[in-house]
C-alpha atoms as a PDB file:
ATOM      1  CA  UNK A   1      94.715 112.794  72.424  1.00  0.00           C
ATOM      2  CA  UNK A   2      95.497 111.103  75.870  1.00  0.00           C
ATOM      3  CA  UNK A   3      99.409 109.778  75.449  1.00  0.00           C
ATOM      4  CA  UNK A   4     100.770 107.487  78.339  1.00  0.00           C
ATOM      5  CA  UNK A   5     102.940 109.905  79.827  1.00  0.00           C
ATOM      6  CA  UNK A   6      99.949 112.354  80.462  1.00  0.00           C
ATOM      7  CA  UNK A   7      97.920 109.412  81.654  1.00  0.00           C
ATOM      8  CA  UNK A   8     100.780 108.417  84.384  1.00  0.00           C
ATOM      9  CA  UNK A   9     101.313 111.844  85.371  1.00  0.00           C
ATOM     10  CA  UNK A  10      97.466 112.422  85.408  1.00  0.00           C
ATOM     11  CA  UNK A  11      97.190 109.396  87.542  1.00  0.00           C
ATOM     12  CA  UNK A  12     100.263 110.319  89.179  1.00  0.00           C
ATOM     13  CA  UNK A  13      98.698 114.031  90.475  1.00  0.00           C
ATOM     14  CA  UNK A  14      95.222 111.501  91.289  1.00  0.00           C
ATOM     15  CA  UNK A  15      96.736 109.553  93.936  1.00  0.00           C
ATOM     16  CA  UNK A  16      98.767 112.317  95.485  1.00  0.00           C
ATOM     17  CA  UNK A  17      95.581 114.377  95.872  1.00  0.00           C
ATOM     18  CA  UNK A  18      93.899 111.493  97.459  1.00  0.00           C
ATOM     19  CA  UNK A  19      96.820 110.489  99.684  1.00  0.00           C
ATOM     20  CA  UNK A  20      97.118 114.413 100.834  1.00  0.00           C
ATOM     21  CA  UNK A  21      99.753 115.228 103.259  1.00  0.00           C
ATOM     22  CA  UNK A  22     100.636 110.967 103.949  1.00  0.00           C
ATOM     23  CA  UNK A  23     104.230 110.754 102.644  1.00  0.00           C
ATOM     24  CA  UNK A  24     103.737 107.740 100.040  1.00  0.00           C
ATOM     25  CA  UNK A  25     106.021 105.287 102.368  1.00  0.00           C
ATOM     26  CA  UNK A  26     103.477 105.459 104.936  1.00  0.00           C
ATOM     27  CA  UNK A  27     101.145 103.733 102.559  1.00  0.00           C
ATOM     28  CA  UNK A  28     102.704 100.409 103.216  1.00  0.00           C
ATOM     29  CA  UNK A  29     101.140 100.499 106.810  1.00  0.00           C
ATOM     30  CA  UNK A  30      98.003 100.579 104.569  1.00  0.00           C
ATOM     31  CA  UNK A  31      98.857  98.326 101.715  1.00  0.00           C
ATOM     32  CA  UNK A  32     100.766  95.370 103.126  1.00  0.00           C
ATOM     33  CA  UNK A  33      97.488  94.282 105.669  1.00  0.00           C
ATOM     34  CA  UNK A  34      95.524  94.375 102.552  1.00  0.00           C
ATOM     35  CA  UNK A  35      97.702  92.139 100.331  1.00  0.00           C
ATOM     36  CA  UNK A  36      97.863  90.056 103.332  1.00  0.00           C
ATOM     37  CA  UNK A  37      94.138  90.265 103.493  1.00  0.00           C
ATOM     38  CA  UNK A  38      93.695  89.308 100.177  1.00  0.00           C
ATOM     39  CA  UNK A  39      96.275  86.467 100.306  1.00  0.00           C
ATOM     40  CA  UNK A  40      94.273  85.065 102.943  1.00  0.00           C
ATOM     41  CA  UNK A  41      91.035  85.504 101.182  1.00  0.00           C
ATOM     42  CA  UNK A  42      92.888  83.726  97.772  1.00  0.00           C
ATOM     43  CA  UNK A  43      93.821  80.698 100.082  1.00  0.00           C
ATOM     44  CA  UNK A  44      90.239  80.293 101.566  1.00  0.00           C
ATOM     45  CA  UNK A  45      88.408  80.361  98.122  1.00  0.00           C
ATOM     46  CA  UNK A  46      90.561  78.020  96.949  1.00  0.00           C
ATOM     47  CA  UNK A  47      90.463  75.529 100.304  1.00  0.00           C
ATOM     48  CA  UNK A  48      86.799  75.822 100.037  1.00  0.00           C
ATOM     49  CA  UNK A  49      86.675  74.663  96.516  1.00  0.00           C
ATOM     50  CA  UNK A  50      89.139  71.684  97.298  1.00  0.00           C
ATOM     51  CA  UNK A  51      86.663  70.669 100.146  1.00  0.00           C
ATOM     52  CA  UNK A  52      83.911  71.427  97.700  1.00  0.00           C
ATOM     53  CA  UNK A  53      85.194  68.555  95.182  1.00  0.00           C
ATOM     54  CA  UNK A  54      86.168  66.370  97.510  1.00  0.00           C
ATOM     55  CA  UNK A  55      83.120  66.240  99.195  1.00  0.00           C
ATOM     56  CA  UNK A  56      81.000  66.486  95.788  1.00  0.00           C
ATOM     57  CA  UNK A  57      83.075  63.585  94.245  1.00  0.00           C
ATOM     58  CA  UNK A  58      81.580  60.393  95.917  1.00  0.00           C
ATOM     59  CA  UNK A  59      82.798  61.013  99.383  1.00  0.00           C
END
């Protein structure tokens, strides 16, 4: 049976194979554009919806 503390560390030894010889800090030089990125993505869906109901109420 798979108990969460076998799953973490499982996941855990996962990610450090993938990462290989990156220190994990470095990551945030990886991570931080793509939250950005995705931010900016969030904001656009949702400006193209308001648009979207604006122009689809009457306008």
């Amino acid at each position: 049976m798979l108990n969460v503390g076998t799953l973490e560390r499982w996941l855990w030894d996962a990610a450090c194979e993938i990462r290989g010889p990156l220190d994990a800090p470095k990551f945030k030089d990886y991570i931080l554009p793509l939250v950005v990125l995705k931010r900016l993505s969030d904001v656009f869906d949702d400006e193209i919806a308001r648009l979207a109901s604006e122009v689809g109420s009457g306008t």
